[in-house]
C-alpha atoms as a PDB file:
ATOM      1  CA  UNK A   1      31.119  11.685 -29.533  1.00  0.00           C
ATOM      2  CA  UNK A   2      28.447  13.054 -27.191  1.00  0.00           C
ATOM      3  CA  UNK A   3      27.262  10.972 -24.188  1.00  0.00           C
ATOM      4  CA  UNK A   4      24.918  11.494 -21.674  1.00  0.00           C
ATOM      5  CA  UNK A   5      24.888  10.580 -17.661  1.00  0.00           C
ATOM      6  CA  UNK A   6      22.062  10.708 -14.947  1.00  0.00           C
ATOM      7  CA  UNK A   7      23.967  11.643 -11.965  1.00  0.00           C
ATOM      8  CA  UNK A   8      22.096  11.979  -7.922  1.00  0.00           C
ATOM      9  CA  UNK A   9      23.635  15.075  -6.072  1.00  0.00           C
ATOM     10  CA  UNK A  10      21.737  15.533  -2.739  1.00  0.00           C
ATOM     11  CA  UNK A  11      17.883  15.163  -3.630  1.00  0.00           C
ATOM     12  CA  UNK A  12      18.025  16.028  -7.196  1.00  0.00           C
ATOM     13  CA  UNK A  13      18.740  14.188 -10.696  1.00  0.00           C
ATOM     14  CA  UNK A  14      21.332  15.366 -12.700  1.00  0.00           C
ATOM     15  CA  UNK A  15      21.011  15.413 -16.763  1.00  0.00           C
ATOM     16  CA  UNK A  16      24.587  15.842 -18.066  1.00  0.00           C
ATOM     17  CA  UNK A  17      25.729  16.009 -21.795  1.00  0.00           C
ATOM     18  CA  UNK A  18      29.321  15.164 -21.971  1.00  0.00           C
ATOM     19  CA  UNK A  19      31.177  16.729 -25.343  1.00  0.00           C
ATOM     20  CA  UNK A  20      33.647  14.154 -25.260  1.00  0.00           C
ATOM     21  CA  UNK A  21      35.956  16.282 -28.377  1.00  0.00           C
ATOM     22  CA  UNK A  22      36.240  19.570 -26.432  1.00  0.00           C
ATOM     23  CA  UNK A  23      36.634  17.810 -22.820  1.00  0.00           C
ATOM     24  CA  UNK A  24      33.770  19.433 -21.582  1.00  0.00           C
ATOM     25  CA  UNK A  25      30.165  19.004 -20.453  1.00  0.00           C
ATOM     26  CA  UNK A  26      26.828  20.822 -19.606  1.00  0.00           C
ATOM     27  CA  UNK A  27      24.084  19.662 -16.854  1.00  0.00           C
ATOM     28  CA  UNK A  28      20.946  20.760 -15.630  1.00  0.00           C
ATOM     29  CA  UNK A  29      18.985  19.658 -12.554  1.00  0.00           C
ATOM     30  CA  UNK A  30      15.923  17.490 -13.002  1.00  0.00           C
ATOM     31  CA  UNK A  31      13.130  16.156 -10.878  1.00  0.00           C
ATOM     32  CA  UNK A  32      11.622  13.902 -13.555  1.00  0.00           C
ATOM     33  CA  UNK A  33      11.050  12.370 -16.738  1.00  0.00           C
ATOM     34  CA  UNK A  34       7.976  13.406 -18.346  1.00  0.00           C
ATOM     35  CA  UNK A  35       7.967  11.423 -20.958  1.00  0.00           C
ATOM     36  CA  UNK A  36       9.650   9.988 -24.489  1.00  0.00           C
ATOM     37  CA  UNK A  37       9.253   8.433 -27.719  1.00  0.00           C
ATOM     38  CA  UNK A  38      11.013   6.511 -30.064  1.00  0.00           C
ATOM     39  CA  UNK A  39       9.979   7.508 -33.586  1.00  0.00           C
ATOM     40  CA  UNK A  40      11.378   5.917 -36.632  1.00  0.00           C
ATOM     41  CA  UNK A  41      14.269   8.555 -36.626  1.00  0.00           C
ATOM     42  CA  UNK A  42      15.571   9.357 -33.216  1.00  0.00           C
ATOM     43  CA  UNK A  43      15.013   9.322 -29.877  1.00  0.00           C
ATOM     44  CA  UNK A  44      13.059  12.323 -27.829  1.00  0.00           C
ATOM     45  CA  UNK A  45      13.235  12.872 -24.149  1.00  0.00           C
ATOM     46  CA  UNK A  46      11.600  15.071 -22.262  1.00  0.00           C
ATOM     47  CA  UNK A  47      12.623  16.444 -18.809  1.00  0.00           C
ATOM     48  CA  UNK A  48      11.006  18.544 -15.952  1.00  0.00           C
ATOM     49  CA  UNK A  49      14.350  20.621 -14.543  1.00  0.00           C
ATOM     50  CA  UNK A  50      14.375  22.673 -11.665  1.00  0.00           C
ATOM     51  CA  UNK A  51      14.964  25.753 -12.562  1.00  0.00           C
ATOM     52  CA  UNK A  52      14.746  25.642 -16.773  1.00  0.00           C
ATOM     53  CA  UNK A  53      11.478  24.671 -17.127  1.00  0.00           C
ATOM     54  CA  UNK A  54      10.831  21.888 -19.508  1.00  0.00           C
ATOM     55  CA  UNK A  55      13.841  20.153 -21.271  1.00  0.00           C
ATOM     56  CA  UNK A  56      13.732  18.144 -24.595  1.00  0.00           C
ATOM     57  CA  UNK A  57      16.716  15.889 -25.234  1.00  0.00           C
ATOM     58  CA  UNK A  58      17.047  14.221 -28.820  1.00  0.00           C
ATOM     59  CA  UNK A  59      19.390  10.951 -28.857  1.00  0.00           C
ATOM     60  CA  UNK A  60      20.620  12.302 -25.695  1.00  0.00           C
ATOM     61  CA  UNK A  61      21.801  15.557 -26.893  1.00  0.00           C
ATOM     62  CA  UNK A  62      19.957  18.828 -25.232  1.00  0.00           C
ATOM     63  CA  UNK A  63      18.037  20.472 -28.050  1.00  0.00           C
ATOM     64  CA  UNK A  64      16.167  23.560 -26.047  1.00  0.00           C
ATOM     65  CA  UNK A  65      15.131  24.235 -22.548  1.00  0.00           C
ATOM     66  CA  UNK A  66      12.115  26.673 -21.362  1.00  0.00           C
ATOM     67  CA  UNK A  67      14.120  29.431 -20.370  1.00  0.00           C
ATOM     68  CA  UNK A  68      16.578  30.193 -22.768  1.00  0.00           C
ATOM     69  CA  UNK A  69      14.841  28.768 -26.335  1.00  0.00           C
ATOM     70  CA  UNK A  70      14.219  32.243 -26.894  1.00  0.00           C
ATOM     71  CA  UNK A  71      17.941  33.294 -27.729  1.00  0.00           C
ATOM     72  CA  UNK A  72      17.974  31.038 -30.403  1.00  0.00           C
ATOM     73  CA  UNK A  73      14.847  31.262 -32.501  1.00  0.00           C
ATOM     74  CA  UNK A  74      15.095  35.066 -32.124  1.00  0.00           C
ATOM     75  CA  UNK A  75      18.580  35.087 -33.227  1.00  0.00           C
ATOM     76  CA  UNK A  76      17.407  32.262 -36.243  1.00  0.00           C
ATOM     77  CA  UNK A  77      14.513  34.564 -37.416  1.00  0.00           C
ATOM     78  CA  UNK A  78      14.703  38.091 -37.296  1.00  0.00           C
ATOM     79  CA  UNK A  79      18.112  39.341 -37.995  1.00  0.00           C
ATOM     80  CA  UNK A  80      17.681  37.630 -41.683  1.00  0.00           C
ATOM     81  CA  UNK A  81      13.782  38.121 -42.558  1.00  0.00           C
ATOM     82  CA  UNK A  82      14.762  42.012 -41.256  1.00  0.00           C
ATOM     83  CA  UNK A  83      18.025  41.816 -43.525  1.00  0.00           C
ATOM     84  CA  UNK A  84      15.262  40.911 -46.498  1.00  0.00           C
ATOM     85  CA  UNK A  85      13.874  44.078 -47.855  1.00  0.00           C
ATOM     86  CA  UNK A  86      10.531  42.189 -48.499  1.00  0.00           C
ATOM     87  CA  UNK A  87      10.349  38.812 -46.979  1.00  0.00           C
ATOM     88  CA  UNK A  88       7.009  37.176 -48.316  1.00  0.00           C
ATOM     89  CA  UNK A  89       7.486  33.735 -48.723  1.00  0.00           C
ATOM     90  CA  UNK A  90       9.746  31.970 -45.942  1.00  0.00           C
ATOM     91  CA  UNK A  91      10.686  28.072 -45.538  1.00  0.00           C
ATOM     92  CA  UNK A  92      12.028  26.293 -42.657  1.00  0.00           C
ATOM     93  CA  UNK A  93      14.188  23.030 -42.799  1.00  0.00           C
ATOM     94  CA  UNK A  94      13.790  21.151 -39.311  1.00  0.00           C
ATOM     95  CA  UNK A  95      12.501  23.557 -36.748  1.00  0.00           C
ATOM     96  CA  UNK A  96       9.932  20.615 -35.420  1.00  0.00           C
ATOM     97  CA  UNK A  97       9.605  22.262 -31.590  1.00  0.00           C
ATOM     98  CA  UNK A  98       7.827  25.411 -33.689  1.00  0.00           C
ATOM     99  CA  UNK A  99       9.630  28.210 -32.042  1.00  0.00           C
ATOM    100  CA  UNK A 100      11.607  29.663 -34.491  1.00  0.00           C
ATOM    101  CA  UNK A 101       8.143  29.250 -36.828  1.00  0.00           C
ATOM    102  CA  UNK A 102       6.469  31.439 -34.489  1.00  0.00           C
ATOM    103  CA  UNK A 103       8.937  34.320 -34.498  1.00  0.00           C
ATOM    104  CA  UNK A 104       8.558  34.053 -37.882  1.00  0.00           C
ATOM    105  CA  UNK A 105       4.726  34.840 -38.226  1.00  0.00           C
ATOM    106  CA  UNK A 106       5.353  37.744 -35.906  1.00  0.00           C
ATOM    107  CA  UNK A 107       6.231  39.682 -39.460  1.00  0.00           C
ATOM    108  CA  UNK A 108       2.949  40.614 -40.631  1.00  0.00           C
ATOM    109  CA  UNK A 109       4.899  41.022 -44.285  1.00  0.00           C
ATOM    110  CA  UNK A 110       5.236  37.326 -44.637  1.00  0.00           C
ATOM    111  CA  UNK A 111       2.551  36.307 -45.926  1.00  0.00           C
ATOM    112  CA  UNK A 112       3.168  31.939 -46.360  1.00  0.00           C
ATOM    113  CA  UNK A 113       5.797  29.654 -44.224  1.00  0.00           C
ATOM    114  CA  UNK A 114       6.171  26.180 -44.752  1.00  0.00           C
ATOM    115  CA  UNK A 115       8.122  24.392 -42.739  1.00  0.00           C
ATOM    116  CA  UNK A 116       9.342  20.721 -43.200  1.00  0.00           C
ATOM    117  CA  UNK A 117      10.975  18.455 -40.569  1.00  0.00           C
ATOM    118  CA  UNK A 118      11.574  14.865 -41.041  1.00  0.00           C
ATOM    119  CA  UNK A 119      10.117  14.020 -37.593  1.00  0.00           C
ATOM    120  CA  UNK A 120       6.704  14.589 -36.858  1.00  0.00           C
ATOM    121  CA  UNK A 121       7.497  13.280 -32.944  1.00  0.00           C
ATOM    122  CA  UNK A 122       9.538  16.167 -32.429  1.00  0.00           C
ATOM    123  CA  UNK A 123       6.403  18.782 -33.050  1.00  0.00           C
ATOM    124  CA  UNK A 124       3.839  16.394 -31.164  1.00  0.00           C
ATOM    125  CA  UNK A 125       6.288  16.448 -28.169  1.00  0.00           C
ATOM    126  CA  UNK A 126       6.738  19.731 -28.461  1.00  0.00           C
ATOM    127  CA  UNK A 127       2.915  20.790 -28.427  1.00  0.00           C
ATOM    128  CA  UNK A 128       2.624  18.984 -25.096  1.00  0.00           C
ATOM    129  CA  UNK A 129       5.551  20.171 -22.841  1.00  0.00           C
ATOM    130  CA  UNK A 130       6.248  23.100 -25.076  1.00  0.00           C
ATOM    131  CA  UNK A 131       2.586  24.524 -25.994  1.00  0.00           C
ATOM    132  CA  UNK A 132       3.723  28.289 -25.915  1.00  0.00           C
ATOM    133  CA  UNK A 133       5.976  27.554 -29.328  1.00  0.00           C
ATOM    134  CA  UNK A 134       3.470  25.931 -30.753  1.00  0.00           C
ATOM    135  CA  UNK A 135       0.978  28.864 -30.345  1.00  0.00           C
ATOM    136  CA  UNK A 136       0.940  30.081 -34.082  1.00  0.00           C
ATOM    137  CA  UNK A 137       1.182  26.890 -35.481  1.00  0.00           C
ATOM    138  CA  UNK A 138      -3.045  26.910 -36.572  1.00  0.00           C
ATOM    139  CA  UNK A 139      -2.162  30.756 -38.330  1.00  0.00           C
ATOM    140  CA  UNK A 140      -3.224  30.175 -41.359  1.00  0.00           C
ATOM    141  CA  UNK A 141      -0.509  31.471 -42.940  1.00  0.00           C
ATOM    142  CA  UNK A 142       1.660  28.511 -41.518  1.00  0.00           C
ATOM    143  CA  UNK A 143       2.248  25.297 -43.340  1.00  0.00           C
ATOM    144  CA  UNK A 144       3.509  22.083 -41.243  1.00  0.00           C
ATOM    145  CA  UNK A 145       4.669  19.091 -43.130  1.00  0.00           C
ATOM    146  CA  UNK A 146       6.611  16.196 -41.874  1.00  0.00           C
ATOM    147  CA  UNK A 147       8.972  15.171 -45.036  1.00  0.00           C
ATOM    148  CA  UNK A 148      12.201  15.490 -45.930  1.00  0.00           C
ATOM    149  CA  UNK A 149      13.729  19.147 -46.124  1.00  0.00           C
ATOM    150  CA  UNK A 150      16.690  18.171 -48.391  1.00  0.00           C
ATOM    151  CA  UNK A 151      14.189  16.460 -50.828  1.00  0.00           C
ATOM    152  CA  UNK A 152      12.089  18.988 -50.665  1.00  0.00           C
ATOM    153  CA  UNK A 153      14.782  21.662 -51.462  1.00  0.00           C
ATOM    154  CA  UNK A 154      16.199  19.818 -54.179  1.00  0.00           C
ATOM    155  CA  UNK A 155      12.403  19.643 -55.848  1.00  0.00           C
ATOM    156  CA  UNK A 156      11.829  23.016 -54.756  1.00  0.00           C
ATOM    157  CA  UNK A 157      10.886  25.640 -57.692  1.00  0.00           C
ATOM    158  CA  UNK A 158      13.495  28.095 -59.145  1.00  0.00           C
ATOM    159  CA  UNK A 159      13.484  31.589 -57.409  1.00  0.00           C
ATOM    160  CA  UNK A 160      10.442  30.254 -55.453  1.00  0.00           C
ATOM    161  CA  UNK A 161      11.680  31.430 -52.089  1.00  0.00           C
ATOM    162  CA  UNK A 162      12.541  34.861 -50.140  1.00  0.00           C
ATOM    163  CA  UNK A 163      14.308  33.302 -46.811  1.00  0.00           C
ATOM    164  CA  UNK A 164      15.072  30.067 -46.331  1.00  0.00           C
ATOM    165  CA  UNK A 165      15.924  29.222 -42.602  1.00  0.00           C
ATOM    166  CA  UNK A 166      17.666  26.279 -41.806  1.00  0.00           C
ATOM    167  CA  UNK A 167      17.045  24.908 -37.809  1.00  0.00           C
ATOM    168  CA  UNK A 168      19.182  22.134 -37.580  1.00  0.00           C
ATOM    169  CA  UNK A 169      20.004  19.509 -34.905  1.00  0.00           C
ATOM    170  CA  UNK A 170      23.705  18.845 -35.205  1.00  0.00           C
ATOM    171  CA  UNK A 171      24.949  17.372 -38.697  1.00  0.00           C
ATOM    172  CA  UNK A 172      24.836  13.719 -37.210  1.00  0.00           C
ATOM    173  CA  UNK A 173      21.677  11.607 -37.781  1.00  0.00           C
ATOM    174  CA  UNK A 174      19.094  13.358 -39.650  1.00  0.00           C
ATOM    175  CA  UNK A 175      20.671  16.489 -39.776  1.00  0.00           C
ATOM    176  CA  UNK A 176      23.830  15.383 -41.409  1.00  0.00           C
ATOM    177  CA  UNK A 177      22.956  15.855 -45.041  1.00  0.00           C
ATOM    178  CA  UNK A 178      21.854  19.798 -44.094  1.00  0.00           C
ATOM    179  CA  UNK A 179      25.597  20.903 -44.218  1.00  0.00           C
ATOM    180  CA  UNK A 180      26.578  20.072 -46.955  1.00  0.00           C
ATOM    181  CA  UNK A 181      27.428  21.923 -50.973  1.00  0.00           C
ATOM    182  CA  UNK A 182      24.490  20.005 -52.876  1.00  0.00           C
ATOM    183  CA  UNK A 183      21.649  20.997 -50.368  1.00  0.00           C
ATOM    184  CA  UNK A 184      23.273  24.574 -50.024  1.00  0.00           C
ATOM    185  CA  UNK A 185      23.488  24.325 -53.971  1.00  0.00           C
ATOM    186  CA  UNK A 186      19.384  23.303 -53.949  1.00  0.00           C
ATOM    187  CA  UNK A 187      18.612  26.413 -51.721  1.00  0.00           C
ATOM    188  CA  UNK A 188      20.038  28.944 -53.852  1.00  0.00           C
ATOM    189  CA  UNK A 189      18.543  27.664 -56.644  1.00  0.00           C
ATOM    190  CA  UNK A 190      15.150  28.260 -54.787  1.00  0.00           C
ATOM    191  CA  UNK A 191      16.086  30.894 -53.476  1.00  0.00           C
ATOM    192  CA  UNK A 192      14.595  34.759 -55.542  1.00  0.00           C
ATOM    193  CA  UNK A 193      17.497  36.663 -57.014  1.00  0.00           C
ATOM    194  CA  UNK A 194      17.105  39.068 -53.297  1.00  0.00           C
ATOM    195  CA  UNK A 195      17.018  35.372 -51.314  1.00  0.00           C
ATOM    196  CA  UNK A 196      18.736  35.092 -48.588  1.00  0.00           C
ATOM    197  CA  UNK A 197      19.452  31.258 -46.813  1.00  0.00           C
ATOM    198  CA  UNK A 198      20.145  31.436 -42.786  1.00  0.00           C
ATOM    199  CA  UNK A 199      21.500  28.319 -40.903  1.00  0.00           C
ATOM    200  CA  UNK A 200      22.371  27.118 -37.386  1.00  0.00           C
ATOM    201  CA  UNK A 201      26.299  27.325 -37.312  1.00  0.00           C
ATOM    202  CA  UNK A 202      27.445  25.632 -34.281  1.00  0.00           C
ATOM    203  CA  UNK A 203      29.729  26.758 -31.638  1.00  0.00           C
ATOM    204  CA  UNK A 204      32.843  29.577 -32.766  1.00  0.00           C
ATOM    205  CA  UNK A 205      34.820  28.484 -29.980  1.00  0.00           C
ATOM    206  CA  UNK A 206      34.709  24.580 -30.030  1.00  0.00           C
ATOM    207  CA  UNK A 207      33.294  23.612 -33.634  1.00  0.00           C
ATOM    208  CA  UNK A 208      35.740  26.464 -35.838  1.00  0.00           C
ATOM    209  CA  UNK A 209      36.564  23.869 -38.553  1.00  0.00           C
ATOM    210  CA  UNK A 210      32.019  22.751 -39.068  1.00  0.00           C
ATOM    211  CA  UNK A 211      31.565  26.559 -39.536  1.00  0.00           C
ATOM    212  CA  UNK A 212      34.524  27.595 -41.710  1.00  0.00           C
ATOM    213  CA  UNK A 213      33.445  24.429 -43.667  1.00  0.00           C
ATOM    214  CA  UNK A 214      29.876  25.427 -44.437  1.00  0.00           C
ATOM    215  CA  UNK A 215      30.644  29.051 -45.301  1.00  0.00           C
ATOM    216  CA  UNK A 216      33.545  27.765 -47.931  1.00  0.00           C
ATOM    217  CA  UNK A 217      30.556  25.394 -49.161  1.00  0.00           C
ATOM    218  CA  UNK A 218      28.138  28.135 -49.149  1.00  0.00           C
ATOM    219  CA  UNK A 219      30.789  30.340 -50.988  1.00  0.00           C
ATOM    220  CA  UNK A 220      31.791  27.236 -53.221  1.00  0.00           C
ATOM    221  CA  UNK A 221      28.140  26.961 -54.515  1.00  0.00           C
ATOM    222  CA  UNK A 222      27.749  30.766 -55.906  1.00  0.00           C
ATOM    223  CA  UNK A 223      26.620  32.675 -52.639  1.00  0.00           C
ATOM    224  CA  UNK A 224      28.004  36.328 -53.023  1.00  0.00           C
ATOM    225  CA  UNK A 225      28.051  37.548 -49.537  1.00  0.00           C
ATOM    226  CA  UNK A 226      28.005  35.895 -46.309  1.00  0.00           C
ATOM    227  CA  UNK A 227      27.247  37.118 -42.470  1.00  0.00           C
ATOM    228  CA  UNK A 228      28.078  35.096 -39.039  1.00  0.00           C
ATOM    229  CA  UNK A 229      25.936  35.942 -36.467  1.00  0.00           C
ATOM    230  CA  UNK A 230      27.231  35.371 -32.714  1.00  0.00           C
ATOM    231  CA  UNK A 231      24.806  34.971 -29.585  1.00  0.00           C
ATOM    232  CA  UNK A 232      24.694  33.304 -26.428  1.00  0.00           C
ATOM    233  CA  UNK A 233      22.488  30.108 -25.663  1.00  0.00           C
ATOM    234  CA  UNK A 234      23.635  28.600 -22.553  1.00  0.00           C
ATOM    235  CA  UNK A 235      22.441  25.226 -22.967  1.00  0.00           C
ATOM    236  CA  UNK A 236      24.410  24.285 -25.699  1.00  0.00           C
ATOM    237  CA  UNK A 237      28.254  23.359 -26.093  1.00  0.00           C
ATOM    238  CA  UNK A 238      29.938  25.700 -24.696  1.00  0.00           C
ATOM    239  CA  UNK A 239      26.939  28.173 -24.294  1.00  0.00           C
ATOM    240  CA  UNK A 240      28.443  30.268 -27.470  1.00  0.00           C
ATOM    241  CA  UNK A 241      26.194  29.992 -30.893  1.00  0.00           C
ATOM    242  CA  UNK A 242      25.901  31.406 -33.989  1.00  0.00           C
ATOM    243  CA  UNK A 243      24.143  31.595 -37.052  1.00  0.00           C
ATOM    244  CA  UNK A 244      25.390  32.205 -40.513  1.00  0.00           C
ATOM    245  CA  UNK A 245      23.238  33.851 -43.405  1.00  0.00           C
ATOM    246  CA  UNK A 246      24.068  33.735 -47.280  1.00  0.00           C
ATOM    247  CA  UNK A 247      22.971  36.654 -49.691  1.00  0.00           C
ATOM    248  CA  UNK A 248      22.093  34.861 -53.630  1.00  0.00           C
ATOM    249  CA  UNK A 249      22.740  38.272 -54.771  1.00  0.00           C
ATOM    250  CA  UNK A 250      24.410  41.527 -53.919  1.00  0.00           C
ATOM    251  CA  UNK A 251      26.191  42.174 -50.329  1.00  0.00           C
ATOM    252  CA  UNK A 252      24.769  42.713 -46.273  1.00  0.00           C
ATOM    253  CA  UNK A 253      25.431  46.335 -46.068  1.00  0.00           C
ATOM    254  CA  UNK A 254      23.010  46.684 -43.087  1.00  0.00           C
ATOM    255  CA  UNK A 255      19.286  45.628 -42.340  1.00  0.00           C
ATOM    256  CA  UNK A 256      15.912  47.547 -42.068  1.00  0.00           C
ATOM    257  CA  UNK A 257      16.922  49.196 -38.946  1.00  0.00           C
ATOM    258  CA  UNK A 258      13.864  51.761 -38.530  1.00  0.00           C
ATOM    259  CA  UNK A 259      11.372  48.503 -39.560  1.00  0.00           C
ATOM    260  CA  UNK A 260      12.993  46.467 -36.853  1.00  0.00           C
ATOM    261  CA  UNK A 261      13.176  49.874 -34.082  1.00  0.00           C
ATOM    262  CA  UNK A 262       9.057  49.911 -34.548  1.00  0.00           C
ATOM    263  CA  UNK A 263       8.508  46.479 -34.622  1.00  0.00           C
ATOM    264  CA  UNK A 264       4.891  45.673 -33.654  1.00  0.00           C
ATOM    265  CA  UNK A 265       5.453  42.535 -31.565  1.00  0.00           C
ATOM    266  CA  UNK A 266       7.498  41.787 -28.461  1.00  0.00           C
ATOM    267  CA  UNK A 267      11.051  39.990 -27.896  1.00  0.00           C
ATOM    268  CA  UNK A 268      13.204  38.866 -25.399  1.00  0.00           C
ATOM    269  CA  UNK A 269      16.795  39.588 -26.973  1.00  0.00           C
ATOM    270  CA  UNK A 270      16.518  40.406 -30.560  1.00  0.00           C
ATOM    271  CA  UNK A 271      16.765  44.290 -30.714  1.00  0.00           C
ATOM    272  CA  UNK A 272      18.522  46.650 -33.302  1.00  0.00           C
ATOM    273  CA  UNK A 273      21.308  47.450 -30.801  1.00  0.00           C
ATOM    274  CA  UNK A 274      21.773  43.499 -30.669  1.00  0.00           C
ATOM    275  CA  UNK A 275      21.262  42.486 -34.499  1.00  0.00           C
ATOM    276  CA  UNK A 276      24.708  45.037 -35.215  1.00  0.00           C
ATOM    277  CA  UNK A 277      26.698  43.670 -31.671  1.00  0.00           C
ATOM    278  CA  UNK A 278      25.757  40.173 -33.371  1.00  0.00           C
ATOM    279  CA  UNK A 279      28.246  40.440 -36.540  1.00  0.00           C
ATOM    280  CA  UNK A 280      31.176  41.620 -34.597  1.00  0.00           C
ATOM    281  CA  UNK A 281      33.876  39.038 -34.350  1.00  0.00           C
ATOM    282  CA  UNK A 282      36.455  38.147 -31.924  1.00  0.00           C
ATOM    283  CA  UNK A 283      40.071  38.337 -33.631  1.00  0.00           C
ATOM    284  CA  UNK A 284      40.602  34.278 -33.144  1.00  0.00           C
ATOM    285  CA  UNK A 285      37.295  34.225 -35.853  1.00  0.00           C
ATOM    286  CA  UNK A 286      38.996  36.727 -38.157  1.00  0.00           C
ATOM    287  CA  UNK A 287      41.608  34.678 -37.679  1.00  0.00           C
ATOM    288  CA  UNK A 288      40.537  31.413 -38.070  1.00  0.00           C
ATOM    289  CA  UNK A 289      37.951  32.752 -41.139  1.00  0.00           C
ATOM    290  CA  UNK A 290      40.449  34.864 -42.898  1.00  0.00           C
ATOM    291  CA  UNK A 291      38.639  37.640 -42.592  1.00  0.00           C
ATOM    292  CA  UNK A 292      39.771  41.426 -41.735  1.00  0.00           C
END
């Protein structure tokens, strides 16, 4: 269960997320609300904070702050389109704030991206109080359409796909049918024979048993090779993330280091050095994964 409190502490607001299972919680300072809406899926919040810019809270979980969005939809986007040896044609699942969207037009070898998320509120909010992830959003190489991803896996065409990035919210709500074997089964399906399928895996230290879950699932449904991905992102449980990516075909036996080295666009974490300290595990996640 995650709740939510509004606490005073001298002249400022308080926004605190409570993760009731791991007996812990995460706050930021606020000044304000700046606004919110109640679409026919969820509700969005938006916050002014003190010192993290802009905060958007969905159903009173934090979904990304001003200051640190970047870790994640670098972390979401290049490490797999730069594991792709040709990465043309990309979909995203979810991804309605547009961040992780524009990362992905920074690759001048991906030519279309469509990305579908259920809730059109989610991008409209996000164009307001978030305008700088919504700056690629009119490149007309971009697609937006507000549907349903799983749907529009499961009716996707047969090898149709290069990289197929999947930016969650948490599996509760309308993300609960993303972590699952038949929409992992849809994607490969869609995916090219060279495909490769990324997803948002939660927390290593607090949410072990979602993420060893979704790899056997991704494993279960014919995926040869598999990669977690570990980076920080302090505003969510535990401030420990990862991302886990799924080969169709063949095995990760490294990434296009020299394309990523001269990389024609700027980024706030992602680097080469970064990308290979990313798929180094503590032993409690060899552990834990069975993995050597």
């Amino acid at each position: 269960m995650v709740l939510r409190v509004l606490l005073m502490s001298g002249d400022n607001k308080w926004f605190t997320e409570i993760f009731a299972a791991s007996g812990s919680a995460f706050g930021l300072a606020i000044t304000k609300k700046l606004d919110e809406v109640k679409s026919p899926f969820q509700h969005i919040e938006m916050f002014e904070t003190t010192h993290f810019g802009n905060l958007m809270v969905i159903d009173d979980v934090i979904m990304l702050s001003s200051r640190d969005n970047f870790l994640y939809h670098e972390m979401l986007s290049h490490p797999v389109l730069f594991s792709h040896d040709k990465p043309k044609n990309v979909v995203i699942i979810g991804g309605g704030d547009c961040g992780t969207l524009r990362e992905v037009l920074k690759h001048t070898d991906v030519e279309t991206v469509t990305q579908i998320d259920i809730d059109e509120q989610v991008t409209r909010m996000s164009e307001k109080y978030f305008p700088e992830l919504c700056a690629s959003n009119n490149d007309p190489r971009a697609t937006l359409k507000f549907d349903d991803g799983i749907k529009y896996m499961r009716e996707a065409a047969a090898e149709s796909i290069d990289v197929i990035i999947v930016d969650s919210t948490d599996p509760i709500g309308p993300g609960e049918g993303l972590f699952n074997r038949a929409f992992y089964d849809s994607c490969r399906k869609a995916l090219k024979p060279n495909g490769i399928l990324v997803q948002q895996s939660e927390s290593p230290l607090i949410h072990m048993p979602l993420l060893k879950d979704m790899r056997d699932a991704m494993t279960d449904v014919g995926f040869s090779a598999l990669q977690t991905l570990l980076f920080p992102q302090m505003v969510y449980p535990s401030g420990w993330w990862t991302c886990t990516l799924a080969r169709k075909e063949g095995q990760f036996t490294g990434f296009r280091e020299s394309d990523a080295e001269q990389a024609n666009f700027n980024t706030e974490y992602y680097n080469v050095e970064v990308h290979k300290a990313a798929s180094a595990w503590p032993n409690f996640m060899k552990k834990a994964l069975n993995s050597k």
